[in-house]
C-alpha atoms as a PDB file:
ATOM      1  CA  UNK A   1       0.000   0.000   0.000  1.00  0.00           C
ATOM      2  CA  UNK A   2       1.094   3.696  -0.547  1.00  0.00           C
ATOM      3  CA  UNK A   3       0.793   6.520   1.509  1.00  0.00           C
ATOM      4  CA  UNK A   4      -1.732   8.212  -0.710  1.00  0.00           C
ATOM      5  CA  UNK A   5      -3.766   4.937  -0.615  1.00  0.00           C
ATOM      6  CA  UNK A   6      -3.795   4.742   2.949  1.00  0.00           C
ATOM      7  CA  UNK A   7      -4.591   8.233   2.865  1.00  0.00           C
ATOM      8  CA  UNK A   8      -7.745   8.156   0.709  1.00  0.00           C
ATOM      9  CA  UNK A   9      -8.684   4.554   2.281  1.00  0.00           C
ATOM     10  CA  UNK A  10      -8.983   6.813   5.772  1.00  0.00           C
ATOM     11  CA  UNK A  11     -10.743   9.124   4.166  1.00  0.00           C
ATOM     12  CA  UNK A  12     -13.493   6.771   3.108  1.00  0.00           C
ATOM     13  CA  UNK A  13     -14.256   5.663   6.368  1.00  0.00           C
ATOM     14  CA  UNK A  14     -14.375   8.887   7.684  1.00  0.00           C
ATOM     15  CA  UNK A  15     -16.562  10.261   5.175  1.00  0.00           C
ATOM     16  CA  UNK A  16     -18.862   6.802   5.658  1.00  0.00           C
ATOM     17  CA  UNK A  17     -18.892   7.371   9.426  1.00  0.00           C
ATOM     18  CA  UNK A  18     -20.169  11.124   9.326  1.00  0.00           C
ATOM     19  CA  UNK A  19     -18.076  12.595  11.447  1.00  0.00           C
ATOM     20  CA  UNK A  20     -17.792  16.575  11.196  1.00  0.00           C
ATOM     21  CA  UNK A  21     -15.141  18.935  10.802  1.00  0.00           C
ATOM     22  CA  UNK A  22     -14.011  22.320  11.333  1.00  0.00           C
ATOM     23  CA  UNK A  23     -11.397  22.114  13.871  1.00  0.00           C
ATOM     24  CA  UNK A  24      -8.380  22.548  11.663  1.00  0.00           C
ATOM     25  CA  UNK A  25      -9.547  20.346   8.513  1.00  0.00           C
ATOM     26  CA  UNK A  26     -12.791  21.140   6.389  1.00  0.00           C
ATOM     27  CA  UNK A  27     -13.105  17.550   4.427  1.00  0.00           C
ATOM     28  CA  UNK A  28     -12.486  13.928   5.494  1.00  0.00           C
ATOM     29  CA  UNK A  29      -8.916  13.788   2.744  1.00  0.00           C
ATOM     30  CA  UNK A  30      -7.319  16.697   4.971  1.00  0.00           C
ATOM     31  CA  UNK A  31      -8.246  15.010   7.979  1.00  0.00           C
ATOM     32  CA  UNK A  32      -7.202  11.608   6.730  1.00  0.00           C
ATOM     33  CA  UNK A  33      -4.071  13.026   5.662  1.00  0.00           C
ATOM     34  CA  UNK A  34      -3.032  14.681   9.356  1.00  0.00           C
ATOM     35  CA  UNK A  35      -4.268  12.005  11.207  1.00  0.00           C
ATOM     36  CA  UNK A  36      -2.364   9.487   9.166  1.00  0.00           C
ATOM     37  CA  UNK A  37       1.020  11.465   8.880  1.00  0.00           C
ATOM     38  CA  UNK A  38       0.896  12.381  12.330  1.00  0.00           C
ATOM     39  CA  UNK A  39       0.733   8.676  12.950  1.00  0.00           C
ATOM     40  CA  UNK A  40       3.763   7.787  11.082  1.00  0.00           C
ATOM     41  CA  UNK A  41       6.044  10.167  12.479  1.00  0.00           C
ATOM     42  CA  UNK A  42       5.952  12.487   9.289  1.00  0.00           C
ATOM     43  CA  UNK A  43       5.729  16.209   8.924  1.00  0.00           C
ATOM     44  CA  UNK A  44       1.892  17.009   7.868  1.00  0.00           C
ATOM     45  CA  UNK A  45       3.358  18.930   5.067  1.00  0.00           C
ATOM     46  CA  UNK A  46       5.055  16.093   4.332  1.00  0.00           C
ATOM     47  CA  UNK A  47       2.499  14.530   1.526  1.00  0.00           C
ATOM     48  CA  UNK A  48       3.572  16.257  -1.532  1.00  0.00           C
ATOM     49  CA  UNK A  49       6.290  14.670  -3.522  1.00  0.00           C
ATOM     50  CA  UNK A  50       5.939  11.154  -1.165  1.00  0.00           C
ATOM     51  CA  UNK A  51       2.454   9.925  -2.386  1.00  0.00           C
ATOM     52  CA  UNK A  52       3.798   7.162  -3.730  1.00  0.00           C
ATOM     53  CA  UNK A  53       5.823   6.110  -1.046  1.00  0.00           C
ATOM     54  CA  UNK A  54       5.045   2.624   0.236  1.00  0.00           C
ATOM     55  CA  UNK A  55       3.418   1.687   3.920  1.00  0.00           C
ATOM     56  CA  UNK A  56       3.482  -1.747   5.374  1.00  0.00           C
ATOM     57  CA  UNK A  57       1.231  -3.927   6.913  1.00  0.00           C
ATOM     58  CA  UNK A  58       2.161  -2.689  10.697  1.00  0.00           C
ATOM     59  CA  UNK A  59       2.247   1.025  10.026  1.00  0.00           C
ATOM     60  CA  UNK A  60      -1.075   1.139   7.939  1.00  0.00           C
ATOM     61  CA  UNK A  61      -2.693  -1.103  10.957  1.00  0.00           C
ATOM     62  CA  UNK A  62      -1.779   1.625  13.203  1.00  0.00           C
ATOM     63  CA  UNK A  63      -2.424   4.414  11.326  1.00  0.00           C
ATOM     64  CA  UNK A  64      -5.970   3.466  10.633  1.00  0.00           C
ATOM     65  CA  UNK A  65      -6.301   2.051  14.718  1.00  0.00           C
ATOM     66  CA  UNK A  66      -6.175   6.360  14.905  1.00  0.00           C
ATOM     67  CA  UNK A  67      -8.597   6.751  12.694  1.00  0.00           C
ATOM     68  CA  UNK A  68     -10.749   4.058  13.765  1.00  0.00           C
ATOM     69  CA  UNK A  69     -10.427   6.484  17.242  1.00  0.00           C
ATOM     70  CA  UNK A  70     -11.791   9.114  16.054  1.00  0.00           C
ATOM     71  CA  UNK A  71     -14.709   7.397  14.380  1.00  0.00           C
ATOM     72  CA  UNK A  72     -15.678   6.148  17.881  1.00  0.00           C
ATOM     73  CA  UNK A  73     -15.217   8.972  20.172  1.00  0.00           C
ATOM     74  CA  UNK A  74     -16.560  11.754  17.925  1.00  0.00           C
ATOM     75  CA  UNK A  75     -13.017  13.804  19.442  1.00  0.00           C
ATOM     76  CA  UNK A  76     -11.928  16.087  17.243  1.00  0.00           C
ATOM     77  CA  UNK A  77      -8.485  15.457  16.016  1.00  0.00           C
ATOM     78  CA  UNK A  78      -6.525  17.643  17.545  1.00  0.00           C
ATOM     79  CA  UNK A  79      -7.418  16.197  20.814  1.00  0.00           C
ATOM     80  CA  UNK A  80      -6.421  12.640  19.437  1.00  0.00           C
ATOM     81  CA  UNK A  81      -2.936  14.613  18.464  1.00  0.00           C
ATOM     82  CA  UNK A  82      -2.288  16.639  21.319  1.00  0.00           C
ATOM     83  CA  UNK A  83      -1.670  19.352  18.527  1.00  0.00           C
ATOM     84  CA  UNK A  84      -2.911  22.154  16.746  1.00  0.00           C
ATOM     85  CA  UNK A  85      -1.491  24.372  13.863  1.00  0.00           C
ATOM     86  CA  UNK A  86      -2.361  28.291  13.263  1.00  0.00           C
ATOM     87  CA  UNK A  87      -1.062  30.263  10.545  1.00  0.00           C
ATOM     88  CA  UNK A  88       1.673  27.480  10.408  1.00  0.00           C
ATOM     89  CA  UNK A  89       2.576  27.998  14.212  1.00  0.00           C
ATOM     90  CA  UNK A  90       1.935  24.481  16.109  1.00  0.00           C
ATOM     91  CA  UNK A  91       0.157  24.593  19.801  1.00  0.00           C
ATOM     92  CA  UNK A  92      -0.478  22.187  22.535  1.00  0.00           C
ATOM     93  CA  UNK A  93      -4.092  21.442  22.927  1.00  0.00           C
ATOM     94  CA  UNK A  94      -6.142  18.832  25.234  1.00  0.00           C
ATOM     95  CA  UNK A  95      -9.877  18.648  26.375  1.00  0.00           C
ATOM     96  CA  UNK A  96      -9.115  21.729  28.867  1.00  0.00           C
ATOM     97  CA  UNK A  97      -9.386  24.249  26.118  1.00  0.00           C
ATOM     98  CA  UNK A  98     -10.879  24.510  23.207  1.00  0.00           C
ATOM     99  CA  UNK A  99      -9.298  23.479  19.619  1.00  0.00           C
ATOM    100  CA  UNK A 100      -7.950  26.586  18.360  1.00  0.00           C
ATOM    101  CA  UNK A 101      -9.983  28.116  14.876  1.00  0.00           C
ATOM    102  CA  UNK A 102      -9.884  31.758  15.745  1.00  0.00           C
ATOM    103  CA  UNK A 103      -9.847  33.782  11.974  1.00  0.00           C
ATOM    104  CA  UNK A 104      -8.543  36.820  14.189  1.00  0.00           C
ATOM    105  CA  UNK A 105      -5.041  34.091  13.693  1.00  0.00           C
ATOM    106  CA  UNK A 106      -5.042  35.021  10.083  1.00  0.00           C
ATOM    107  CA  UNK A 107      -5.853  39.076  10.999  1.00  0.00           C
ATOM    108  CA  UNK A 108      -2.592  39.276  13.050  1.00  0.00           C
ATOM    109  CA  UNK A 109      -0.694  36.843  10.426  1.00  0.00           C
ATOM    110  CA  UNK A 110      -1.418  39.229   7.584  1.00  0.00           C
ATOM    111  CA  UNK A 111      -1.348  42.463   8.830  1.00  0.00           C
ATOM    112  CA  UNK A 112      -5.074  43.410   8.260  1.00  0.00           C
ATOM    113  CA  UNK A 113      -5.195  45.075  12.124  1.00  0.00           C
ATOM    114  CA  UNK A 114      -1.916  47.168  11.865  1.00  0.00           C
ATOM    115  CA  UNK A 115      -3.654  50.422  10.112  1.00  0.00           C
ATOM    116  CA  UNK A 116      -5.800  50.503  13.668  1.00  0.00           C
ATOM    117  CA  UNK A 117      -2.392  50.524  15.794  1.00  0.00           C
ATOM    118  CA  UNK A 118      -0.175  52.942  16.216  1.00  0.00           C
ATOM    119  CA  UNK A 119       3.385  53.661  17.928  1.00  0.00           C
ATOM    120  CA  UNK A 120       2.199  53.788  21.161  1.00  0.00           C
ATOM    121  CA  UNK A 121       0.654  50.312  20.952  1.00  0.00           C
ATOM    122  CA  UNK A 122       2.406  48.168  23.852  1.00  0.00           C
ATOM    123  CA  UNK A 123      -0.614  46.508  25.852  1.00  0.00           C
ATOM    124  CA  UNK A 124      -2.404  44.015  23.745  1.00  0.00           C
ATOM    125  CA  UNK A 125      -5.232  41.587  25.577  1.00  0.00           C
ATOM    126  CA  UNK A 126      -6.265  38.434  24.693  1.00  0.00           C
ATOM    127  CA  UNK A 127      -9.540  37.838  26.110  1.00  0.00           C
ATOM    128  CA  UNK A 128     -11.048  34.522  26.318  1.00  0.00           C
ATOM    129  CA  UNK A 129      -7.477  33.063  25.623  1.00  0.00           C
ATOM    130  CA  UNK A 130      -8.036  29.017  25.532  1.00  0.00           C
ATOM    131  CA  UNK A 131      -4.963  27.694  25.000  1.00  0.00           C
ATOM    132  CA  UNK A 132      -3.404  30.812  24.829  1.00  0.00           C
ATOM    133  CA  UNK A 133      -2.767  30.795  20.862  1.00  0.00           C
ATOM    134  CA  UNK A 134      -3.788  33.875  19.855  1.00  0.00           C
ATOM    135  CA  UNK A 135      -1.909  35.944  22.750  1.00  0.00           C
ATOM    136  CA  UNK A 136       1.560  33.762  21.184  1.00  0.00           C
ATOM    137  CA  UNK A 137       0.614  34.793  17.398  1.00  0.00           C
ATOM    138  CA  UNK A 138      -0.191  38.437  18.841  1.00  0.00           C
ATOM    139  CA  UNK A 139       3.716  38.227  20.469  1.00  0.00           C
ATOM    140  CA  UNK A 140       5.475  37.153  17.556  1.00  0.00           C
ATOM    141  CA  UNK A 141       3.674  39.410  15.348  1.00  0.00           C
ATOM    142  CA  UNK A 142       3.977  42.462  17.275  1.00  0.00           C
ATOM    143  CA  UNK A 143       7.661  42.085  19.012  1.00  0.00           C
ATOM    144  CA  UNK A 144       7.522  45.698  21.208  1.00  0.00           C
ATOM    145  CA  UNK A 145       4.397  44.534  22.845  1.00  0.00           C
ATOM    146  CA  UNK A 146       3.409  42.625  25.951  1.00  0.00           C
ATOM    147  CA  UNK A 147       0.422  40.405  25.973  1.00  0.00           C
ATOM    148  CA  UNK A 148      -2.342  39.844  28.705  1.00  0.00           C
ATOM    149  CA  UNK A 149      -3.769  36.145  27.832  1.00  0.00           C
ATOM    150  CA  UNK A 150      -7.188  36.028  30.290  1.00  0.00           C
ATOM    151  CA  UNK A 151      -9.971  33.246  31.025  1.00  0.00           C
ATOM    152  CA  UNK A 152     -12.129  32.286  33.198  1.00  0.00           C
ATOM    153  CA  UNK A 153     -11.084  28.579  32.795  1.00  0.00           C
ATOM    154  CA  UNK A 154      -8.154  27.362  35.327  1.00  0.00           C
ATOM    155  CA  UNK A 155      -7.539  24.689  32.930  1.00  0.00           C
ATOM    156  CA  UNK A 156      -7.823  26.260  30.180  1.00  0.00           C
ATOM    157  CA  UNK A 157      -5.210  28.214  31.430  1.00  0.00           C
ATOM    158  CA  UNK A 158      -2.821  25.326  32.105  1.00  0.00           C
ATOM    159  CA  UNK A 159      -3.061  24.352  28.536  1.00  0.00           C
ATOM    160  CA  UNK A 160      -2.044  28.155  27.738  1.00  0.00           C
ATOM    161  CA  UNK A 161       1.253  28.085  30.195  1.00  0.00           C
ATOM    162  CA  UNK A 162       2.270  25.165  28.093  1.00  0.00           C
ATOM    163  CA  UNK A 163       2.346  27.195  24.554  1.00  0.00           C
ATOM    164  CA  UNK A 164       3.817  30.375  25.977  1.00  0.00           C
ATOM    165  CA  UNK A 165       6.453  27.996  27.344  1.00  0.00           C
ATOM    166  CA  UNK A 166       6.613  26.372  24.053  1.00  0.00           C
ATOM    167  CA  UNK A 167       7.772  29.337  22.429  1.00  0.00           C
ATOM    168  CA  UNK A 168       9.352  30.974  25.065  1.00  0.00           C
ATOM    169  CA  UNK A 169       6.998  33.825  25.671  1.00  0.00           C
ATOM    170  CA  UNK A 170       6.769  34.004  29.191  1.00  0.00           C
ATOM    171  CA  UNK A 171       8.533  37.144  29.252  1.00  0.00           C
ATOM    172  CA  UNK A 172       6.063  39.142  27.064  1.00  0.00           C
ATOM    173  CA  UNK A 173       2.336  36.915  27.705  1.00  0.00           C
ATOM    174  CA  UNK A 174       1.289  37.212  31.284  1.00  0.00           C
ATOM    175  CA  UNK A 175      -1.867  34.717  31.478  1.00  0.00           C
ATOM    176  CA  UNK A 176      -4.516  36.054  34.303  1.00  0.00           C
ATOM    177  CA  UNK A 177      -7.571  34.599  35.407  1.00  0.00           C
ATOM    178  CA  UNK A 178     -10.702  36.983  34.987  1.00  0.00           C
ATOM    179  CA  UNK A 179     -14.204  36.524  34.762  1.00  0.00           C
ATOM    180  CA  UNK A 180     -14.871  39.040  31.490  1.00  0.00           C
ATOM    181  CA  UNK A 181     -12.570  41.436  32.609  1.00  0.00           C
ATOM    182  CA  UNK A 182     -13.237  41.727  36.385  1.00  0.00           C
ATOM    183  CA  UNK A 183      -9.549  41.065  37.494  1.00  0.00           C
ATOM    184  CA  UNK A 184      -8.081  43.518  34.323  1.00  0.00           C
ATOM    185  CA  UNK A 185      -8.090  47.312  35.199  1.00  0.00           C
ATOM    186  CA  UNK A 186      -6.171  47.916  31.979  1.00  0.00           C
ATOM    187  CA  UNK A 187      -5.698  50.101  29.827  1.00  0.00           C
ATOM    188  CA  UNK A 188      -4.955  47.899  26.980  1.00  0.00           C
ATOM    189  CA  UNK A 189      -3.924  49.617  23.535  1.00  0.00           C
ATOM    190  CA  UNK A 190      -5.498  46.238  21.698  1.00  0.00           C
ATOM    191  CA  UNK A 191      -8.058  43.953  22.810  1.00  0.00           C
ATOM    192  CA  UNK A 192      -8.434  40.335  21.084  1.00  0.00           C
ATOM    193  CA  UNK A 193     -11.741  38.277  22.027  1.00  0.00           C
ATOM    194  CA  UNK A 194     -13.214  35.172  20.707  1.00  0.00           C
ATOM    195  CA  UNK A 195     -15.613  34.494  23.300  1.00  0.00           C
ATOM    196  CA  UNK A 196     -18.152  32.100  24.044  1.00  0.00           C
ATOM    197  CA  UNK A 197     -20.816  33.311  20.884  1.00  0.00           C
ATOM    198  CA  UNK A 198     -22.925  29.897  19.875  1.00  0.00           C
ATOM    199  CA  UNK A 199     -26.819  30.810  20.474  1.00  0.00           C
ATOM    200  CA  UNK A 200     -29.005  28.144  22.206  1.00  0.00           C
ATOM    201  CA  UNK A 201     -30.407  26.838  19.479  1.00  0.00           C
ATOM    202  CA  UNK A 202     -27.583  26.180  17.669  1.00  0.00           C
ATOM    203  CA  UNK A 203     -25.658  25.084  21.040  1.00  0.00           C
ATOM    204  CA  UNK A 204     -28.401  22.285  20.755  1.00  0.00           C
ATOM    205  CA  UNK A 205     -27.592  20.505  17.534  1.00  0.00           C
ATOM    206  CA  UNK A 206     -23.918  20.799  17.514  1.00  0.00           C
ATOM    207  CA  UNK A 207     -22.192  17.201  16.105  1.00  0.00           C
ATOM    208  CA  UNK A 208     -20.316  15.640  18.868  1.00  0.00           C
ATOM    209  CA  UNK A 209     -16.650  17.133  18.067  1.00  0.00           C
ATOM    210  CA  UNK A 210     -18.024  20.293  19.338  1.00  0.00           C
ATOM    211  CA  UNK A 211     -20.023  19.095  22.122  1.00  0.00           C
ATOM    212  CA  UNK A 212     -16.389  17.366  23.166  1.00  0.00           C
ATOM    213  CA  UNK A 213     -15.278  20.698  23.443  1.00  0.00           C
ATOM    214  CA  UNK A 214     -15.623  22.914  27.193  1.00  0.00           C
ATOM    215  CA  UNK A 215     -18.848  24.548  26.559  1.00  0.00           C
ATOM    216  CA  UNK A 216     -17.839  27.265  28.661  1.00  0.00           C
ATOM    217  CA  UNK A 217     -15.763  28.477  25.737  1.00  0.00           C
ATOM    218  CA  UNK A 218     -18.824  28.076  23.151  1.00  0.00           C
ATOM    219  CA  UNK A 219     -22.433  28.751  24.639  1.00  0.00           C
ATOM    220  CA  UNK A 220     -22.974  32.105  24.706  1.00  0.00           C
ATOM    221  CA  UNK A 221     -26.887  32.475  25.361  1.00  0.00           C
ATOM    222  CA  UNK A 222     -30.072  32.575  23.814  1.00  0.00           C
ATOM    223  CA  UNK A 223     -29.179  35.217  21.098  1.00  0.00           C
ATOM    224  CA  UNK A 224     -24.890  34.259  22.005  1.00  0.00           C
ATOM    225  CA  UNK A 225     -24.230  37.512  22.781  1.00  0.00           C
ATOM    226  CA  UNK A 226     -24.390  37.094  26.753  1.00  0.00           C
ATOM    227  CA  UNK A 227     -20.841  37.413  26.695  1.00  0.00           C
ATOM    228  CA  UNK A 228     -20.489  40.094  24.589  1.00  0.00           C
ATOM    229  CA  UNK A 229     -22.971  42.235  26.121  1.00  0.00           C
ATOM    230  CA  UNK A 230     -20.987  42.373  29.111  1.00  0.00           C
ATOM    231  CA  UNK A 231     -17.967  43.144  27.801  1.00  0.00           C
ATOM    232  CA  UNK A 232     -18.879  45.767  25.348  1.00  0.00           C
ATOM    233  CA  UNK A 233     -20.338  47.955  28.016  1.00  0.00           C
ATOM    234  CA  UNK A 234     -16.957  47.127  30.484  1.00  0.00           C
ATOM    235  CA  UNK A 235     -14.807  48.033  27.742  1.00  0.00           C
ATOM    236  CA  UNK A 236     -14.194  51.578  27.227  1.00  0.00           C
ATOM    237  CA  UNK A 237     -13.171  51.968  30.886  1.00  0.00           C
ATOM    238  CA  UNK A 238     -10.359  49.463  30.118  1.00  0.00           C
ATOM    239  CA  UNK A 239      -9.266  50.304  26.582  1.00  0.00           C
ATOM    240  CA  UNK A 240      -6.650  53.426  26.206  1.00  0.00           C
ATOM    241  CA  UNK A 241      -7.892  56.475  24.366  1.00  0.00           C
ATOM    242  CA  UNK A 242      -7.019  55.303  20.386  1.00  0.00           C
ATOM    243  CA  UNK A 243      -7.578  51.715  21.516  1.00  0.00           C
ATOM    244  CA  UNK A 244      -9.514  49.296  19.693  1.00  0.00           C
ATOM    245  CA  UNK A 245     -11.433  45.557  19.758  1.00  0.00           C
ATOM    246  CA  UNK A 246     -10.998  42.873  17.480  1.00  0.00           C
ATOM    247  CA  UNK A 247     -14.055  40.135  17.963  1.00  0.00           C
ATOM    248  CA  UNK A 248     -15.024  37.390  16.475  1.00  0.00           C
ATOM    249  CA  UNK A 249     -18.465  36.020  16.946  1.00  0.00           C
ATOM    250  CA  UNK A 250     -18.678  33.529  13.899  1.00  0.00           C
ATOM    251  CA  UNK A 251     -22.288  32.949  12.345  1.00  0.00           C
ATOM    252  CA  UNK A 252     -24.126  35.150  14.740  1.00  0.00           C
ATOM    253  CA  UNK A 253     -23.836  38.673  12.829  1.00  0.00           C
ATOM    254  CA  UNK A 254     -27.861  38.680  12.694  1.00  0.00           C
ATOM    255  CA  UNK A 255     -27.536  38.533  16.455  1.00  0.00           C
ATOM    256  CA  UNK A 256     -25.235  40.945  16.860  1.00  0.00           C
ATOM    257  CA  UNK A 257     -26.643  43.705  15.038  1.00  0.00           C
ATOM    258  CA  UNK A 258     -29.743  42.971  16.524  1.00  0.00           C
ATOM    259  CA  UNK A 259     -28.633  43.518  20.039  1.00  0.00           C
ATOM    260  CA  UNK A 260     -26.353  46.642  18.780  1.00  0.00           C
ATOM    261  CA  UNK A 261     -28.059  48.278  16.058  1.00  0.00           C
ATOM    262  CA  UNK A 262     -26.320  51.503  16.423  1.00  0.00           C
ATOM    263  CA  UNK A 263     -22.866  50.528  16.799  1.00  0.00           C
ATOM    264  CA  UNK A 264     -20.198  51.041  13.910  1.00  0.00           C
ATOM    265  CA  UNK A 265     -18.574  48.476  13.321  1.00  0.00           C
ATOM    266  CA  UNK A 266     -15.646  47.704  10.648  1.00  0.00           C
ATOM    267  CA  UNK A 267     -16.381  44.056   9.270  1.00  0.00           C
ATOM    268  CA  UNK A 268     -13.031  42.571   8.555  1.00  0.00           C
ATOM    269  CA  UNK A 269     -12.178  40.181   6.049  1.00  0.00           C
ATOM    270  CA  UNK A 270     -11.569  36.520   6.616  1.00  0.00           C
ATOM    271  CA  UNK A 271     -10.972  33.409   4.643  1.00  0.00           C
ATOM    272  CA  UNK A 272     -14.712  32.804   5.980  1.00  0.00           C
ATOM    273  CA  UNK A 273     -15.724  36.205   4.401  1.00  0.00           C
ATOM    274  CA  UNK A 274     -16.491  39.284   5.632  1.00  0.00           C
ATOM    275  CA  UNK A 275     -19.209  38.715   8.676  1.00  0.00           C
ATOM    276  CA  UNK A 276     -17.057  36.503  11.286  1.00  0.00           C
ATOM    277  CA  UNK A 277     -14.655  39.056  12.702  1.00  0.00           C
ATOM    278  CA  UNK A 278     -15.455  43.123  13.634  1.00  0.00           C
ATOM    279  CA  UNK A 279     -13.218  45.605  14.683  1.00  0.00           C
ATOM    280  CA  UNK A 280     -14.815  48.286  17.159  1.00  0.00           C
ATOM    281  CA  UNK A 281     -12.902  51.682  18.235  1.00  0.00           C
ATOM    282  CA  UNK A 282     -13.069  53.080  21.834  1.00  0.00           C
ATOM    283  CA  UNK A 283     -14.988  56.144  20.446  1.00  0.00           C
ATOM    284  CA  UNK A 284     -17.484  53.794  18.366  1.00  0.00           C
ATOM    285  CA  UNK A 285     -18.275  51.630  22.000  1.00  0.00           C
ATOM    286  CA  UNK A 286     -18.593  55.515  23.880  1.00  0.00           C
ATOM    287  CA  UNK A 287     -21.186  56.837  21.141  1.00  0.00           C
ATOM    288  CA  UNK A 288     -23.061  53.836  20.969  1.00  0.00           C
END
């Protein structure tokens, strides 16, 4: 067998088992492919140029006993991996936090926030931090600033320590524990959030790989904007005069502009278009 056979045999049987995606793969091939790799001990960029490659009996056997996992415990994969990859940068993840998606990753990555920053930019938050990835990305993309990483979660938390110690961030990322932000006087030049947002209804027929997930980090309500309601009227006391908030709330835009119809907000672009991420301004949160 070959490594692009094993690859698409995986893929079968996850595609004939239903499972769902969406926590670092979109299809059952890409999910094949980094379940199987990370199996054998390759890099997952690895499949390019080595389709062909052959597998024996013993290392197909236990690359598809992986697979064969996460047909049967509905876990995403990243829990089965112990590891998660944003814009190329690899994390630590377990159950404790939640699998990190965030398109505010890609926001940071390509510069699309800078124009709202300035010079004096040094305090950036990350709000809601998981497993701390975005307050890491925020670091290395931003090398002058230092970086609150805040959640509720104690174990979420844990997971977080791990990745700033992974790439030797403690230095610059402080993680906190705060309920909203309760235990963060500020002011922060930058504030990152992608909070708990998932509306009831849609909390109630999520497929299992999100319902593996804490649902601390995903309910967020009857409308999903519990969270957000909070923090939008907290905010202005903590940001600095020219700062700004960058929040992602996913599907729930309709909600959002329901429960805010008169606030301005910039709608960024995404590779998940242009309704998943907003940027508000300290001025645009005071008007409202």
């Amino acid at each position: 067998m070959t490594l692009i056979e094993l690859i698409e045999l995986s893929a079968s049987r996850l595609q004939q088992a239903g499972v769902a995606f969406g926590h670092g793969t979109t299809n059952a091939f890409d999910e094949a492919a980094w379940l199987v790799l990370w199996r054998l001990g390759r890099p997952l960029d690895e499949l390019e140029g080595h389709e062909d490659d052959a597998i024996d009996a013993t290392q197909a056997a236990h690359a598809m006993q992986l697979v064969d996992e996460r047909i049967a415990t509905r876990k995403p994969a990243a829990y089965l991996t112990r590891e998660a990859w944003l814009q190329g940068v690899p994390f630590y993840v377990d159950e404790r936090a939640i699998v990190p998606r965030s398109f505010i990753a890609e926001l940071l990555a390509d510069g699309t926030i800078d124009p709202w920053l300035s010079e004096n930019t040094r305090r950036v938050l990350d709000l809601c931090t998981g497993n701390g990835s975005l307050a890491v990305i925020a670091a290395m993309a931003w090398p002058d600033v230092r970086v609150d990483g805040a959640d509720l979660s104690l174990e979420a938390l844990e997971v977080a320590a791990i990745n700033v110690g992974k790439h030797q961030l403690e230095d610059r990322i402080t993680l906190l524990q705060s309920d909203g932000l309760g235990a963060l006087p500020g002011p922060y030049d930058l504030v990152l959030c992608n909070p708990p947002y998932v509306n009831s209804a849609s909390m109630a027929v999520l497929p299992a790989e999100y319902r593996a997930e804490p649902e601390l980090a995903l309910a967020g309500g009857m409308d999903g904007m519990d969270f957000i309601r909070q923090l939008l009227a907290d905010l202005p006391s903590r940001l600095s005069s020219e700062g700004v908030l960058v929040l992602e709330i996913g599907n729930e835009r309709q909600h959002f502009e329901a429960a805010f119809p008169h606030l301005e907000a910039v709608w960024l672009d995404t590779s998940a278009g242009d309704d998943q991420v907003l940027l508000l301004t300290r001025e645009a949160l005071v008007r409202q």
